[in-house]
N, C-alpha and C. Protein backbone atom coordinates (compact mmCIF):
# COMPACT_ATOMS: atom_id res chain seq x y z
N UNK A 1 78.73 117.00 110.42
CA UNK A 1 80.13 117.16 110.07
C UNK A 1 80.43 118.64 109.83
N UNK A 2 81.52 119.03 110.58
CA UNK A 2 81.38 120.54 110.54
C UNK A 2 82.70 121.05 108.83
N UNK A 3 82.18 122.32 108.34
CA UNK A 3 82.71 122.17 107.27
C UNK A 3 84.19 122.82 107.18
N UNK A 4 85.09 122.55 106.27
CA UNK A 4 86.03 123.34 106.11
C UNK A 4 86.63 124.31 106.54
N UNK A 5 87.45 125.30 106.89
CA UNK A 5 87.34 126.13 107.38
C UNK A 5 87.97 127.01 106.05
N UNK A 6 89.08 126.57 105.33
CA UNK A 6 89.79 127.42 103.95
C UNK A 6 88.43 126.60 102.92
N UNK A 7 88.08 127.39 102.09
CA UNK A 7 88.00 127.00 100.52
C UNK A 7 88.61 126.57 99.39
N UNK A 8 87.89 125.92 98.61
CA UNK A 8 88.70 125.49 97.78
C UNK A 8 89.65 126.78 96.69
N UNK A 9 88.90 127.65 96.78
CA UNK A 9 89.56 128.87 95.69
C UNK A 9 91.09 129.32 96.86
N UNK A 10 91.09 128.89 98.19
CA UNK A 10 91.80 129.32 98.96
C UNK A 10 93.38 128.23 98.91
N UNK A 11 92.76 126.87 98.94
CA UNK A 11 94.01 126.05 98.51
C UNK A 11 93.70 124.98 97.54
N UNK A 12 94.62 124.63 96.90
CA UNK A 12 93.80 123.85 95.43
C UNK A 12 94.84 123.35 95.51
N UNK A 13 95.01 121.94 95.44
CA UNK A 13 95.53 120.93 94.94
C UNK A 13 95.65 120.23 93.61
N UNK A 14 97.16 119.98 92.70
CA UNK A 14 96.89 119.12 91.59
C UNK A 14 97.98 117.86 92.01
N UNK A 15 97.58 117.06 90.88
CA UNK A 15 98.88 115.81 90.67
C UNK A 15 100.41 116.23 90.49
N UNK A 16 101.23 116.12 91.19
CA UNK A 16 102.64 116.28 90.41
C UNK A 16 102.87 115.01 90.24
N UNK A 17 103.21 114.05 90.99
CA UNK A 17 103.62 112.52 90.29
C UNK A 17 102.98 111.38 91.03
N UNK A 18 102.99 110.34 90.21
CA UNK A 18 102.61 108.87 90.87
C UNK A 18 103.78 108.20 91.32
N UNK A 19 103.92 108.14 92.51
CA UNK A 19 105.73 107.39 92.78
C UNK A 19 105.45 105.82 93.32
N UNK A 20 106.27 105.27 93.12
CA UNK A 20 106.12 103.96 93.03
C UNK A 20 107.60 103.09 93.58
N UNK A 21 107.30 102.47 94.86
CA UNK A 21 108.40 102.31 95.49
C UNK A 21 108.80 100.65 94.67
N UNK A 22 110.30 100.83 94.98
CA UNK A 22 110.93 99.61 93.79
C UNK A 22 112.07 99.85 94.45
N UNK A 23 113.27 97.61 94.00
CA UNK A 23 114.79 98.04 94.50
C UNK A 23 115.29 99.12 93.12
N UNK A 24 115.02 98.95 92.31
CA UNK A 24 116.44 99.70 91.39
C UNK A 24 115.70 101.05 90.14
N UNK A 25 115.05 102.18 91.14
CA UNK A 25 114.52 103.04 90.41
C UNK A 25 114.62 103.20 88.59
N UNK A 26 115.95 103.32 88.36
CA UNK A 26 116.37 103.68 86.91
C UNK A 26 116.46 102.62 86.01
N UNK A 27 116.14 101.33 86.48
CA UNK A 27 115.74 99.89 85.23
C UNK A 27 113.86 100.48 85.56
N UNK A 28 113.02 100.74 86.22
CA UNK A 28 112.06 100.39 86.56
C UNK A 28 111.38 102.17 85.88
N UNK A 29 111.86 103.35 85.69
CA UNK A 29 112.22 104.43 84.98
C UNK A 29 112.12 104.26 83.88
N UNK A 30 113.07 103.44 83.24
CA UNK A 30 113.23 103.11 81.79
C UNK A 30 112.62 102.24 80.95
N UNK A 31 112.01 100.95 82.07
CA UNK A 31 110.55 100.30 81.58
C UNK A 31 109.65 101.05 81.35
N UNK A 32 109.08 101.66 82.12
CA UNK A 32 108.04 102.36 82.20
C UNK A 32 108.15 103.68 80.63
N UNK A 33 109.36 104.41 80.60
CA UNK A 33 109.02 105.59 79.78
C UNK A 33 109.12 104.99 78.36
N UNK A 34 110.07 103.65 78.50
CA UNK A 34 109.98 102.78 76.87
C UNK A 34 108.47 101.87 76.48
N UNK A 35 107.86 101.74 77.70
CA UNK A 35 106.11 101.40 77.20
C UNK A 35 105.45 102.51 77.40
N UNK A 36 105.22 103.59 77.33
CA UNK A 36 104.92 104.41 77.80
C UNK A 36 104.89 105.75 76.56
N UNK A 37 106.31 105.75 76.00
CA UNK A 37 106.59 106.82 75.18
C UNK A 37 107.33 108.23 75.88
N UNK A 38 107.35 107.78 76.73
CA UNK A 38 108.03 109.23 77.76
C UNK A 38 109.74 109.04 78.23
N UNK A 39 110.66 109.95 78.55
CA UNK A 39 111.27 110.49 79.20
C UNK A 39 111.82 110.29 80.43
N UNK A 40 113.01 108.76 80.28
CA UNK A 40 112.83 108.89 82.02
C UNK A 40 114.82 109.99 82.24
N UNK A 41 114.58 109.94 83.72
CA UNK A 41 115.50 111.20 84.44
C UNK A 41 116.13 109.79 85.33
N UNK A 42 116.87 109.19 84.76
CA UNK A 42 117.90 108.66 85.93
C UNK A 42 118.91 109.03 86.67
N UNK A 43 119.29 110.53 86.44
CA UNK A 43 120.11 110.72 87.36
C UNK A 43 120.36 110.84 88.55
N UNK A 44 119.59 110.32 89.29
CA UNK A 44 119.48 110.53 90.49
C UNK A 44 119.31 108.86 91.11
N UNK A 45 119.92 108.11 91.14
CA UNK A 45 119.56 106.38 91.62
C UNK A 45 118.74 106.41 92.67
N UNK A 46 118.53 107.07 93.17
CA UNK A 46 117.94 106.51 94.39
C UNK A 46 115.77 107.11 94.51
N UNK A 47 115.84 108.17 93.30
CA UNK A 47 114.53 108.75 92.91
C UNK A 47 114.38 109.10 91.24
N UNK A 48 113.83 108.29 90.97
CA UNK A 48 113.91 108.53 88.94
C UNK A 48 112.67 109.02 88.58
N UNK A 49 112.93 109.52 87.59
CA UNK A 49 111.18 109.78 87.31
C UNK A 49 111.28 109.74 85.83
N UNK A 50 109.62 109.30 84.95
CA UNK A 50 109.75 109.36 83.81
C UNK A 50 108.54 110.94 83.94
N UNK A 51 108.63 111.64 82.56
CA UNK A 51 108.29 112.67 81.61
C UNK A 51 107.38 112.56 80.73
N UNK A 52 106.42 113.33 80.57
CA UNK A 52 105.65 112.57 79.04
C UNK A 52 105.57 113.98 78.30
N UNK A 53 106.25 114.97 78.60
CA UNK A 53 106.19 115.81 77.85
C UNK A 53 107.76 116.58 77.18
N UNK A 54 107.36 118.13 76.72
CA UNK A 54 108.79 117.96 76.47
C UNK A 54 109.64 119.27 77.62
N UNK A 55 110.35 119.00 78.30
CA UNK A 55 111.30 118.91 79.66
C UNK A 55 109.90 118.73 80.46
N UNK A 56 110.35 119.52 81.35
CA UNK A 56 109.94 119.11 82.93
C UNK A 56 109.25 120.53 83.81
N UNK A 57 107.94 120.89 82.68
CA UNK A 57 107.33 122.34 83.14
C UNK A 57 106.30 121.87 84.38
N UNK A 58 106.82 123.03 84.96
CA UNK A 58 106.08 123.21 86.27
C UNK A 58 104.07 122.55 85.82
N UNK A 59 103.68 121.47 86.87
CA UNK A 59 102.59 121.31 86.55
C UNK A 59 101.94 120.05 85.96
N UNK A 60 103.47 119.73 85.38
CA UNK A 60 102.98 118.64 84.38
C UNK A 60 103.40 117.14 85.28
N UNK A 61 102.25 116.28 84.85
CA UNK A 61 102.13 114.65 85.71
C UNK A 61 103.52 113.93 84.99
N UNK A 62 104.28 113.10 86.12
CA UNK A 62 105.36 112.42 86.04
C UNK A 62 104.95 111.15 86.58
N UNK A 63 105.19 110.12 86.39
CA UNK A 63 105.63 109.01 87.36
C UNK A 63 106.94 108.88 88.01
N UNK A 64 106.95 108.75 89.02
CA UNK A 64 108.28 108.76 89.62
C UNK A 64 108.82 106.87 90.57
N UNK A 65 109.84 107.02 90.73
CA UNK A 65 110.11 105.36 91.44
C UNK A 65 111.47 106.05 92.34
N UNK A 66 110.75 105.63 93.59
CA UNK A 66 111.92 105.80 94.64
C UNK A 66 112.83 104.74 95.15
N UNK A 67 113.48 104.37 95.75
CA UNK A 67 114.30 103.19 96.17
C UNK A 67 114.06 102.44 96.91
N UNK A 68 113.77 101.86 97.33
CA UNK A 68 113.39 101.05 99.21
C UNK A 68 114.16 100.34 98.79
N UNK A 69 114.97 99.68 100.33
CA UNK A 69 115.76 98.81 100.64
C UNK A 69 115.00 97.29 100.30
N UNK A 70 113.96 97.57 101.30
CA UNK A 70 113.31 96.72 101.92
C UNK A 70 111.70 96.14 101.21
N UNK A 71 112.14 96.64 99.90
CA UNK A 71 111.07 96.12 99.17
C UNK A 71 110.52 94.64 99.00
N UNK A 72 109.71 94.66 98.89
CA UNK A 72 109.32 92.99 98.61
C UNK A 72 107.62 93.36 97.86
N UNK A 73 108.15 92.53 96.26
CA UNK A 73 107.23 92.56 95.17
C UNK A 73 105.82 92.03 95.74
N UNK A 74 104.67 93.01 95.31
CA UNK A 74 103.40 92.43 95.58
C UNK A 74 103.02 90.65 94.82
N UNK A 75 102.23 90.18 95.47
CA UNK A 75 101.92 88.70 94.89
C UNK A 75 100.76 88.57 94.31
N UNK A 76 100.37 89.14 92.91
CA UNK A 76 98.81 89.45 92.76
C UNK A 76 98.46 87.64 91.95
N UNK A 77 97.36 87.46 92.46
CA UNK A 77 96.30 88.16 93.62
C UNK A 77 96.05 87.59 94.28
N UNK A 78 96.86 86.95 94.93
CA UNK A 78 97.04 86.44 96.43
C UNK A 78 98.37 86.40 97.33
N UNK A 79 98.67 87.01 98.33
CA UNK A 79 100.55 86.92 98.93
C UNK A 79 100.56 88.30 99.00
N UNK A 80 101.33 88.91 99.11
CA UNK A 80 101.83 90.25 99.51
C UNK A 80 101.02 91.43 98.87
N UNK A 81 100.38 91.96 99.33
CA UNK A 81 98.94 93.09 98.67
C UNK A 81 100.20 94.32 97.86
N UNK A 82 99.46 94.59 96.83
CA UNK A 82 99.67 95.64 95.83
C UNK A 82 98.57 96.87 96.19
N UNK A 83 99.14 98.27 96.42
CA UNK A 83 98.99 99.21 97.47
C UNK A 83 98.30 100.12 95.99
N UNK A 84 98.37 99.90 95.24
CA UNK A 84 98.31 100.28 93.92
C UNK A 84 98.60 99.97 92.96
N UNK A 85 98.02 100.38 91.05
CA UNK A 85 98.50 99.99 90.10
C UNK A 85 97.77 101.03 89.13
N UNK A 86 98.28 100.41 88.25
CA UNK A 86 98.31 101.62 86.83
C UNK A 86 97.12 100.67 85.87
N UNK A 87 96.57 101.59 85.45
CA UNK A 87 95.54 101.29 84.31
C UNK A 87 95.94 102.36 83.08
N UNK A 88 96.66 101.54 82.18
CA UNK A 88 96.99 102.02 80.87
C UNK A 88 95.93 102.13 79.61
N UNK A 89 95.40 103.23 79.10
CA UNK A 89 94.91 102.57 77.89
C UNK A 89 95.41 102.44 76.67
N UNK A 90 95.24 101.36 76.19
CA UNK A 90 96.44 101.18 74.92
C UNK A 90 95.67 101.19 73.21
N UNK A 91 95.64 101.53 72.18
CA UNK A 91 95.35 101.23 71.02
C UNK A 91 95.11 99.89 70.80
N UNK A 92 96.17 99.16 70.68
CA UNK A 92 96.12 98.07 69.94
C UNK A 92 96.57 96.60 71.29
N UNK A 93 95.81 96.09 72.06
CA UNK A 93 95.57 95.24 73.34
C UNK A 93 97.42 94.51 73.15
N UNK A 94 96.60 93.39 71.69
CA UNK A 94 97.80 92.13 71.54
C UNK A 94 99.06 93.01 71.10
N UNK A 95 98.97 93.98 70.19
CA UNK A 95 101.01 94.56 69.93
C UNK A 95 101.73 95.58 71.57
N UNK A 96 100.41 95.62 72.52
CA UNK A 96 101.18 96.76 73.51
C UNK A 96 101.34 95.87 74.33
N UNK A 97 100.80 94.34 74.79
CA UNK A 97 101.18 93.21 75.44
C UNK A 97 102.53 92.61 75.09
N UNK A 98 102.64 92.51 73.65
CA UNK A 98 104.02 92.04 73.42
C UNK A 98 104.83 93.07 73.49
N UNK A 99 104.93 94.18 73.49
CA UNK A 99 106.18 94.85 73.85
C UNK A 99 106.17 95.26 75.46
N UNK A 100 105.08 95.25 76.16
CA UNK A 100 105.43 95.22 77.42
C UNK A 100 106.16 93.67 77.91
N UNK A 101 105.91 93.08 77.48
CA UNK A 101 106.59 91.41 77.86
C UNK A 101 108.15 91.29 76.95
N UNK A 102 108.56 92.08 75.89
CA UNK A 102 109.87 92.16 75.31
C UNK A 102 110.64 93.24 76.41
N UNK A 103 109.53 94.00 77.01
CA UNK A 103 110.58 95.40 78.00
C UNK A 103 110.66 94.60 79.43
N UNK A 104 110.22 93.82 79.44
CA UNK A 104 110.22 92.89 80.35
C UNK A 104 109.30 92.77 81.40
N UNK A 105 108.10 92.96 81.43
CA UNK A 105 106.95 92.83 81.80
C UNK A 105 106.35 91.06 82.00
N UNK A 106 105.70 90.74 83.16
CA UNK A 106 105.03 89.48 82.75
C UNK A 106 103.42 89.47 82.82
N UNK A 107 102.42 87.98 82.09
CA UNK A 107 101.45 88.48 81.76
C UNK A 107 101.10 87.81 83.15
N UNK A 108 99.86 88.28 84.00
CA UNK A 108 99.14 87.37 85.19
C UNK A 108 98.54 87.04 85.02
N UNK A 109 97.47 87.34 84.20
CA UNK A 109 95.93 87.13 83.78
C UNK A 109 95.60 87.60 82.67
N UNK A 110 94.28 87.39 81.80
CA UNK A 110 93.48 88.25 81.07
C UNK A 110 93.84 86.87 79.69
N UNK A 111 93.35 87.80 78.98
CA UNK A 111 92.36 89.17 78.92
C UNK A 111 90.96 88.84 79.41
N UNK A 112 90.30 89.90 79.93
CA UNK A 112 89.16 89.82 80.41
C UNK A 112 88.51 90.76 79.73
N UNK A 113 87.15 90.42 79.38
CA UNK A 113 86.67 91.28 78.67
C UNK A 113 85.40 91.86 80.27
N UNK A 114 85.07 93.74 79.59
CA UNK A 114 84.48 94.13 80.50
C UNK A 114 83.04 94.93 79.69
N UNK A 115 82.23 95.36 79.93
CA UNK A 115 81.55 96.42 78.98
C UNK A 115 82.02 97.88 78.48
N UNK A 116 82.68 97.47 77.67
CA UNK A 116 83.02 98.93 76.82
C UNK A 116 84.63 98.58 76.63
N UNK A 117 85.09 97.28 77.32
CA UNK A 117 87.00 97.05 76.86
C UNK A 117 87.03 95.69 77.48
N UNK A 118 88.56 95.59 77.33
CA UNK A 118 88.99 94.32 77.38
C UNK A 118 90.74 94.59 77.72
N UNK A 119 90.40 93.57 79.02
CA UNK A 119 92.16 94.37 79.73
C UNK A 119 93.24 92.87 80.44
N UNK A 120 94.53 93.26 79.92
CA UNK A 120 95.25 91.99 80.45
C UNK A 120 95.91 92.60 81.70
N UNK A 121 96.02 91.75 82.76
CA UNK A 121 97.05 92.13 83.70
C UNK A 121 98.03 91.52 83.81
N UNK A 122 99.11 92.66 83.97
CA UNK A 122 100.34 92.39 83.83
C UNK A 122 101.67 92.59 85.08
N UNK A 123 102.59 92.44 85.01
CA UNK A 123 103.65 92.87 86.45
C UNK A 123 104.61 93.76 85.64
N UNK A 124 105.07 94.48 86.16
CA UNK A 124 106.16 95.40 85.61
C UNK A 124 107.73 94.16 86.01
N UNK A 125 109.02 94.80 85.76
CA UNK A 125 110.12 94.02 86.23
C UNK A 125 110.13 94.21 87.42
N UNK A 126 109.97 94.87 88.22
CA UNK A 126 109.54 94.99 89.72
C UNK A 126 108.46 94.07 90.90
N UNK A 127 107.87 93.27 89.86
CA UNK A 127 106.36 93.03 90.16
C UNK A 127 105.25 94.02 90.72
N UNK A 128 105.29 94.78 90.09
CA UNK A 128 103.90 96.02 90.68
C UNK A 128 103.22 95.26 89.40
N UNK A 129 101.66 95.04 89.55
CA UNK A 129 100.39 94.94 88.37
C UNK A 129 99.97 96.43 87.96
N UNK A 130 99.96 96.02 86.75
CA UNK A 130 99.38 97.29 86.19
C UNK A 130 98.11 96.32 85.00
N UNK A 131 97.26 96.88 84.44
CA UNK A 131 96.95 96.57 83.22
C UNK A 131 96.74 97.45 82.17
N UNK A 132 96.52 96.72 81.16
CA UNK A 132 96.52 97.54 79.48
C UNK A 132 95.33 96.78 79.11
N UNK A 133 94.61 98.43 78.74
CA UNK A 133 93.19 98.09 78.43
C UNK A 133 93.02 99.14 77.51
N UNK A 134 92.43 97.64 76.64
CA UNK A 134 91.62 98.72 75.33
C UNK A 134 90.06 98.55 75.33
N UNK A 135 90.21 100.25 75.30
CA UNK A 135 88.42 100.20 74.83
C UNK A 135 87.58 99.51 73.99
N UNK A 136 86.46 99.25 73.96
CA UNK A 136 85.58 98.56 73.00
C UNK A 136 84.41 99.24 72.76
N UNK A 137 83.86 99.04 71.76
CA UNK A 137 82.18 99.52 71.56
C UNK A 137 81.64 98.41 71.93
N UNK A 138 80.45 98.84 72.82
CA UNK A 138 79.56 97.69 73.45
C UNK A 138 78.89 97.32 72.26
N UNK A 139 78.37 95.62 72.45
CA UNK A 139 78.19 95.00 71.21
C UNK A 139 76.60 95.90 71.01
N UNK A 140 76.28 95.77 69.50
CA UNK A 140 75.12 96.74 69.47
C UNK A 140 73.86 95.66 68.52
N UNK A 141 73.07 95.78 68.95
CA UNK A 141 71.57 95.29 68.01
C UNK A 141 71.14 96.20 67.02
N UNK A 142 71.98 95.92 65.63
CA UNK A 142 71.76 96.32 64.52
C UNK A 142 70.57 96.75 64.11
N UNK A 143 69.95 95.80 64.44
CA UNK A 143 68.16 95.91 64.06
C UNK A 143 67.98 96.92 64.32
N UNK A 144 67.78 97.09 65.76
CA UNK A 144 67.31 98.55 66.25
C UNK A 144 68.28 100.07 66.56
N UNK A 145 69.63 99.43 66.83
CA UNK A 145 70.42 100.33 67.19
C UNK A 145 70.62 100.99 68.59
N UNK A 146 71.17 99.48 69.45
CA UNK A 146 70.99 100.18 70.91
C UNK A 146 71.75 99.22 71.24
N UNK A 147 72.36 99.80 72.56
CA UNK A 147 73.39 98.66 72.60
C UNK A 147 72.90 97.18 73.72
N UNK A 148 73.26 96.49 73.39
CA UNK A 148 72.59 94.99 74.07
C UNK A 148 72.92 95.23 74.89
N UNK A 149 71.72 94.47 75.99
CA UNK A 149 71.68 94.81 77.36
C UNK A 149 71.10 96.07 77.99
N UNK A 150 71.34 96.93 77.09
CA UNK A 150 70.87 98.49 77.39
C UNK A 150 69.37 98.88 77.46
């Protein structure tokens, strides 16, 4: 495989946003920055973006939601494939489940527990899956002090 021809010190790439196609950007904006804690920018209907900082400095990661006509909600996890999703980590599993399901979120699954967390999946009002996962300490053998399984 022949290599590169620029370097990396020559062009460097970062994140500016995660965009996320949806019908009605600025309900799907305002979910997101009210579970979230961030900043959304609806002025623009047809491309919204939420903020997690304070304005909008060059550099800094946004989520953004553009418009499609022609959207049609993924069917997880089977029916129309989801192209992507969000992995949140949350503090507290059961109080960030109920307020994603009061902002209008639904639950699909979970919780599932994994080694080191435990995560529910969920749909945004859009139907995109995302989940909210909280970390865990792997269970540990007191006796000795190591973690089981390990």
């Amino acid at each position: 495989m022949a290599s590169p021809q620029t370097s990396r010190s020559q062009a460097s790439a970062s994140l500016r946003s995660f965009v996320i196609d949806c019908p009605d950007p600025a309900s799907l904006a305002s979910f997101y920055a009210a579970l979230l804690g961030g900043r959304a920018d609806t002025s623009d209907p047809q491309w919204c973006e939420v903020h997690f900082d304070e304005g909008s400095r060059p550099g800094s990661v946004k989520l953004a939601f553009q418009s499609v006509s022609s959207y049609e909600a993924p069917r997880w996890p089977d029916g129309v494939p989801q192209q992507a999703h969000l992995d949140l980590t949350v503090s507290d599993l059961e109080a960030s489940s109920r307020l994603a399901v009061q902002l209008g979120a639904r639950v699909l699954s979970g919780p599932v527990e994994e080694p080191g967390s435990i995560f529910v999946v969920h749909s945004d009002p859009a139907g995109h899956p995302f989940c909210l996962c909280e970390d865990r300490e792997p269970p540990r053998d007191a006796a000795r002090g190591v973690e089981v399984g390990g």
